[in-house]
N, C-alpha and C. Protein backbone atom coordinates (compact mmCIF):
# COMPACT_ATOMS: atom_id res chain seq x y z
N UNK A 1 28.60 -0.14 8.72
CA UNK A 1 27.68 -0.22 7.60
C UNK A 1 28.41 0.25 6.35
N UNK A 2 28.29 -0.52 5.40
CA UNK A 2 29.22 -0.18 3.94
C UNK A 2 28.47 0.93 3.66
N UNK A 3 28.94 1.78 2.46
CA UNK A 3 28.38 2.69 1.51
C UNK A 3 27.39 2.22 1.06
N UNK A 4 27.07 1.27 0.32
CA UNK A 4 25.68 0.77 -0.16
C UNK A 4 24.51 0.91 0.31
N UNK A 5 24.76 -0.02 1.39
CA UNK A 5 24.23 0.31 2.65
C UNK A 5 23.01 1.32 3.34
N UNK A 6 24.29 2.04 3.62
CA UNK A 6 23.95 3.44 3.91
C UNK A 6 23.34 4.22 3.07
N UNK A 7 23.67 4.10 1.56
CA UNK A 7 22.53 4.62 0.37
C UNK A 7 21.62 4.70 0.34
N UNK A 8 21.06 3.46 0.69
CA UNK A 8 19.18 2.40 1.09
C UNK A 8 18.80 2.80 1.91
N UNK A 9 19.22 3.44 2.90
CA UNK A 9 18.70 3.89 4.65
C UNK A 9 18.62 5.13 4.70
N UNK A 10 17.42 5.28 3.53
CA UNK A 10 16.73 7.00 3.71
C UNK A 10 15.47 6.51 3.78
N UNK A 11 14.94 7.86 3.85
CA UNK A 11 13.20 8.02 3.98
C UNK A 11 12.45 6.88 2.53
N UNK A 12 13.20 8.25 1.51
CA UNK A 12 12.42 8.26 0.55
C UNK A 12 12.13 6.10 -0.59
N UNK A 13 13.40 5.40 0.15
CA UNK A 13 13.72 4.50 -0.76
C UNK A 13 12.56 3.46 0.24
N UNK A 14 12.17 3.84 1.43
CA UNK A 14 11.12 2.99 2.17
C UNK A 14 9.68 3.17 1.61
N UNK A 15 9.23 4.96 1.52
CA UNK A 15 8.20 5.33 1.06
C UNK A 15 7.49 5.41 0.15
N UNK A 16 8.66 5.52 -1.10
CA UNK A 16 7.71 5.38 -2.33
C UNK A 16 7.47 3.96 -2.67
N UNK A 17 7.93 2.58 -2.29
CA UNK A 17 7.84 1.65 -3.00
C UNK A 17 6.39 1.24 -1.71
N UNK A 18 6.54 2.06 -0.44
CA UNK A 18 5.32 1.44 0.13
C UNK A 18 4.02 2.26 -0.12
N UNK A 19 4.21 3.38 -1.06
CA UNK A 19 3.21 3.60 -1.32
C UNK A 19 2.59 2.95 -3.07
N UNK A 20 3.82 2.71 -3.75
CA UNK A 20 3.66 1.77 -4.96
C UNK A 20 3.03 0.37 -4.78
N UNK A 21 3.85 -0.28 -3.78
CA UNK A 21 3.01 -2.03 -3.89
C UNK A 21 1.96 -2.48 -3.81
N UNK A 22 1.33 -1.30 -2.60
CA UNK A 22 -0.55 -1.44 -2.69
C UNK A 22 -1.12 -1.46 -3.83
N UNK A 23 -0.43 -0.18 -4.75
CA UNK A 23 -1.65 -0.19 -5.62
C UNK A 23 -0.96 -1.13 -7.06
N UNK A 24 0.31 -1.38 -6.86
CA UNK A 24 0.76 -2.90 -7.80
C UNK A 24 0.06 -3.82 -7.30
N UNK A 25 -0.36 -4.44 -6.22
CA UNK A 25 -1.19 -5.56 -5.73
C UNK A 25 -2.41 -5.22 -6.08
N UNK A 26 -2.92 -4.16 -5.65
CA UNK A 26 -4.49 -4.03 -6.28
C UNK A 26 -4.89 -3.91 -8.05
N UNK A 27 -4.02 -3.76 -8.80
CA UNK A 27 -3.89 -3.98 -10.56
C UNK A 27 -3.88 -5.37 -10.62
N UNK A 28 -2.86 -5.79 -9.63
CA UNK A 28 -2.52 -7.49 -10.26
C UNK A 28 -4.22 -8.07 -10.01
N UNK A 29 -5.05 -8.01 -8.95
CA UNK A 29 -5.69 -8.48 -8.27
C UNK A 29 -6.96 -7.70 -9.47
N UNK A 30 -6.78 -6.88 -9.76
CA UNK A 30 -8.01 -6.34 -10.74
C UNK A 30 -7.53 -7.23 -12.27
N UNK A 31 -6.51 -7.64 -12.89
CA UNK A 31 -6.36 -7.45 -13.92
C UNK A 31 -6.48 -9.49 -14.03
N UNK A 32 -6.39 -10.21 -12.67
CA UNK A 32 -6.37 -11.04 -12.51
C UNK A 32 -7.31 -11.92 -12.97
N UNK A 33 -8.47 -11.61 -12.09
CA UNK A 33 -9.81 -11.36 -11.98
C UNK A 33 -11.05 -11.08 -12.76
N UNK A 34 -10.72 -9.62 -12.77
CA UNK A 34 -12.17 -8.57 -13.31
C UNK A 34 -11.44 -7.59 -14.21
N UNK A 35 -10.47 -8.27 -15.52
CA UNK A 35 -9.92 -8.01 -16.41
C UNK A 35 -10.59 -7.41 -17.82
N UNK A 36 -11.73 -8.16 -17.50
CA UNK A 36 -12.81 -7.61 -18.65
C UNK A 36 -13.73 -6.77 -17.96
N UNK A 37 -13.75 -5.98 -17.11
CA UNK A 37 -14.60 -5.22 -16.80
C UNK A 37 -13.76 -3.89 -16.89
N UNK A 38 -14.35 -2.81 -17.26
CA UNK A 38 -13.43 -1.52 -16.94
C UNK A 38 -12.77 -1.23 -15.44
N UNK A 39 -11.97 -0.46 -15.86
CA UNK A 39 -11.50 -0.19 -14.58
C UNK A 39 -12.36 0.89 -13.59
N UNK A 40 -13.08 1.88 -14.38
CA UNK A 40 -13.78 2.70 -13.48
C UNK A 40 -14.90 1.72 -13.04
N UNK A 41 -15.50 1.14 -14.00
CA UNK A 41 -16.97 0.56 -13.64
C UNK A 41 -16.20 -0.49 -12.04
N UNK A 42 -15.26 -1.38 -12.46
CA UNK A 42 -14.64 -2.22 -11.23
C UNK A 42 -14.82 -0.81 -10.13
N UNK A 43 -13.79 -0.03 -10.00
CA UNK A 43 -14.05 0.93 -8.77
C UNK A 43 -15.23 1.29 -8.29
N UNK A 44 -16.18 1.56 -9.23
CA UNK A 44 -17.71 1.73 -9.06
C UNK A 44 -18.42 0.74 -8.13
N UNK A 45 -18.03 -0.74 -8.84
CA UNK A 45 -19.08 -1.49 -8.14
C UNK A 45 -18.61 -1.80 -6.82
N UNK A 46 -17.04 -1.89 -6.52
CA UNK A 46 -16.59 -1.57 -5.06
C UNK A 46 -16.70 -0.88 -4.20
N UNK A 47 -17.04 0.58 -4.64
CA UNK A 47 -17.86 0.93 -3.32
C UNK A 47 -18.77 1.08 -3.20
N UNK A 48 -20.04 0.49 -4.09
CA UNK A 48 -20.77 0.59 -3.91
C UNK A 48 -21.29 -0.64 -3.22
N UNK A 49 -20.47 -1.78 -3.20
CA UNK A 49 -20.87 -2.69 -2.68
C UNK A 49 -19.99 -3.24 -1.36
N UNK A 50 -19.54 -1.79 -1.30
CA UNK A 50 -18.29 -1.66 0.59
C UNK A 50 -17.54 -2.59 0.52
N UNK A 51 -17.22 -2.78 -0.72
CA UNK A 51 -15.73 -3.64 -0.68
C UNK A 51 -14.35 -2.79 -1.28
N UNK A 52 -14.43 -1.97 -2.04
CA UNK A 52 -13.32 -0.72 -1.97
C UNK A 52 -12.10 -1.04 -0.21
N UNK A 53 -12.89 -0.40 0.52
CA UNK A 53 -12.24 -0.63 1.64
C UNK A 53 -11.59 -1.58 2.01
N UNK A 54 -11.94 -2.95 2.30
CA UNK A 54 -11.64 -4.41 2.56
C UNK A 54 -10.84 -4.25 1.86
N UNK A 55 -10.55 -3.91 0.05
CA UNK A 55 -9.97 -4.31 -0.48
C UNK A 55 -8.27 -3.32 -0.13
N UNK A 56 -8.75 -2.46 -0.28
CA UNK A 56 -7.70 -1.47 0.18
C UNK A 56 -6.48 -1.98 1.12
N UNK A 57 -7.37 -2.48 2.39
CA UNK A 57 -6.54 -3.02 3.63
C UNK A 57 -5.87 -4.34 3.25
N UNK A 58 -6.24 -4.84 2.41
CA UNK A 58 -5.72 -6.35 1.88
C UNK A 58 -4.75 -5.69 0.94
N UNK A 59 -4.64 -4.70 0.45
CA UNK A 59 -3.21 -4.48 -0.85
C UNK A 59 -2.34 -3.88 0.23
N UNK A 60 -2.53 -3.53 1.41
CA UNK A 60 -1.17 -2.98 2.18
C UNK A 60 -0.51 -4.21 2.71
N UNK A 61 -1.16 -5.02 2.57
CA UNK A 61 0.03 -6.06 3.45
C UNK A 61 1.55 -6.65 2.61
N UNK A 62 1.48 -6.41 1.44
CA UNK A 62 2.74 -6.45 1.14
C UNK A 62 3.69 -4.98 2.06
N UNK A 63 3.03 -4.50 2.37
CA UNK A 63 4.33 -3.02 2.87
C UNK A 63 4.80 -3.94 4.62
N UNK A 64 3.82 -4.99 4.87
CA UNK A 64 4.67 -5.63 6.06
C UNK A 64 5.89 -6.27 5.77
N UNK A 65 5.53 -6.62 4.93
CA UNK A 65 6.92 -7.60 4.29
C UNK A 65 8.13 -6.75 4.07
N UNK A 66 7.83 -6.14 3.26
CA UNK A 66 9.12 -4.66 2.92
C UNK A 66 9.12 -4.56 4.06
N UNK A 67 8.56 -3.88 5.05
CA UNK A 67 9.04 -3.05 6.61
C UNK A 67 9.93 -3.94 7.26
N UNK A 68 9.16 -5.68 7.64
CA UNK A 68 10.05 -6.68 7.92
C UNK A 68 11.95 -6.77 7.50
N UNK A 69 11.58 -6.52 6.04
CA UNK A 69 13.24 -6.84 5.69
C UNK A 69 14.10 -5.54 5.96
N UNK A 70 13.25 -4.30 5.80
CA UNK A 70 14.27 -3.39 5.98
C UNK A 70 14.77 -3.21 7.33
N UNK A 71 13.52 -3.44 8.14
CA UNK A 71 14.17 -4.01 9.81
C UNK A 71 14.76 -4.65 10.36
N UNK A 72 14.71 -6.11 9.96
CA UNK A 72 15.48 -6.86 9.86
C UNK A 72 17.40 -6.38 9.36
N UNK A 73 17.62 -5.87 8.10
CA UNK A 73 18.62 -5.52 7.41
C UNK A 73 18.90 -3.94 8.45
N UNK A 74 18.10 -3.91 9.34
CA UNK A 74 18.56 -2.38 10.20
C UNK A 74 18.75 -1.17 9.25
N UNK A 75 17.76 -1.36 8.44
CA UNK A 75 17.51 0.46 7.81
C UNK A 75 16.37 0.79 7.83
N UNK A 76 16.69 1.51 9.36
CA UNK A 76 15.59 1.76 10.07
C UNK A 76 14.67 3.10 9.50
N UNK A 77 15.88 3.74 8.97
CA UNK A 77 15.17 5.16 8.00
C UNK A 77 14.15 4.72 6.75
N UNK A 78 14.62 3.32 6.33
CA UNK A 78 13.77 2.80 5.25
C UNK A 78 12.19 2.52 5.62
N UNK A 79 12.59 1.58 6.56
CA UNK A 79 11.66 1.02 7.29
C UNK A 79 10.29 2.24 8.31
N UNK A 80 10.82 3.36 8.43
CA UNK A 80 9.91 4.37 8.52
C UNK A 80 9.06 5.34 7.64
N UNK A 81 9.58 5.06 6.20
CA UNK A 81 9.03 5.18 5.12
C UNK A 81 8.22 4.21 5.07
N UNK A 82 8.16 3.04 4.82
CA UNK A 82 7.44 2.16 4.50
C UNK A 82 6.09 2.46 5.79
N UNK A 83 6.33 2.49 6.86
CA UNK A 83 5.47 2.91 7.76
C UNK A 83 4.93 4.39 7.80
N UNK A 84 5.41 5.02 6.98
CA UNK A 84 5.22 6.09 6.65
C UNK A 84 3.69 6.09 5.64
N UNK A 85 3.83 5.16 4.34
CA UNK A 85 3.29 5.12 3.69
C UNK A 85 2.22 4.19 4.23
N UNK A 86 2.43 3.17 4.72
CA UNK A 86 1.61 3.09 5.28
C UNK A 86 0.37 3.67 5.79
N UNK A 87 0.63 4.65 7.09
CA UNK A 87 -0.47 5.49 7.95
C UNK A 87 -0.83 6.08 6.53
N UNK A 88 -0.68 6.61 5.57
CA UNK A 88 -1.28 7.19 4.68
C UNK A 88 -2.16 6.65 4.10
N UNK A 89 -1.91 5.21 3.73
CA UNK A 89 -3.01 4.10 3.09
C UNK A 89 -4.30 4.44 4.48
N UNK A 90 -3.79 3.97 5.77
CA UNK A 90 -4.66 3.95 6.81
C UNK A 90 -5.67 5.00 7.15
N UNK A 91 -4.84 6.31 7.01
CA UNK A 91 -5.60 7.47 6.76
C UNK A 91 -6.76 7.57 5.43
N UNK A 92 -6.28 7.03 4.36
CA UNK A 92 -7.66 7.07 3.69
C UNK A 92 -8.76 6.27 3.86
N UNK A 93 -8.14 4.79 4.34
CA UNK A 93 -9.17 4.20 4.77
C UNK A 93 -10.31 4.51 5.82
N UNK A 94 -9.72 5.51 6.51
CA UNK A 94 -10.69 5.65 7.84
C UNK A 94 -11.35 6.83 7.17
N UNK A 95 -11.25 7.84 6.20
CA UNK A 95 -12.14 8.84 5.91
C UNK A 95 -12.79 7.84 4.95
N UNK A 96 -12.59 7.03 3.70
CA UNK A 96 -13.32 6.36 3.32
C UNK A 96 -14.75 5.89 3.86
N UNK A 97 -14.23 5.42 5.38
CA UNK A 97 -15.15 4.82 6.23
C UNK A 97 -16.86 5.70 6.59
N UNK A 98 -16.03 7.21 6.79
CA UNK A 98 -16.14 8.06 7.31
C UNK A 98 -17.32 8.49 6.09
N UNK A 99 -16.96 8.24 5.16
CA UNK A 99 -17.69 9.00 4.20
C UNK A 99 -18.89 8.17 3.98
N UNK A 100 -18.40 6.95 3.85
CA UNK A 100 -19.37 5.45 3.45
C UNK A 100 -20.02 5.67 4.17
N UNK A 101 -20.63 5.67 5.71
CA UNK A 101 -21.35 5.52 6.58
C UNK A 101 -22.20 6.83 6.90
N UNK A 102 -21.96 8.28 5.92
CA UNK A 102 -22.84 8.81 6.02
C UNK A 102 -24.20 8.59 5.27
């Protein structure tokens, strides 16, 4: 494995961009859209209408793609960041859940 390489195949270069793309996909997808609505009022009417969540799980799927290539390219330290950040998205979703349904 070259130097370069080996640069890319840490924690941190998997994790922060998989915890960034969700919420870059969820802006693009708000600004797309529901551009003229505020941004709090948009958050508002999402959970109030239990789509917050849905939506949530639909902005992580770009972090498959990243996980894919860094696996693929065998930086596997990357690629556990990205899965890293991941379970974190997942983790809020399930207290989300948790909370919604009281």
């Amino acid at each position: 494995m070259n130097n370069s390489a080996s640069n890319i195949n840490h924690l941190k270069y998997g994790f922060w961009p998989g915890l960034i793309f969700p919420l870059i996909m969820f802006l693009i997808m708000y600004l797309v859209r529901y551009h003229e609505v505020g941004i709090l009022e948009y958050l508002s009417n999402l959970w109030r209408f239990q789509i917050l969540i849905k939506l949530m799980t639909l902005c992580v799927l770009p972090n498959l793609l990243l996980f894919l290539v860094f696996f693929k390219k065998k930086y596997d330290m990357a690629a556990r960041g990205v899965l890293m950040a991941t379970f974190i998205y997942a983790f809020f979703v399930i207290i989300s859940v948790a909370i919604q349904s009281l």
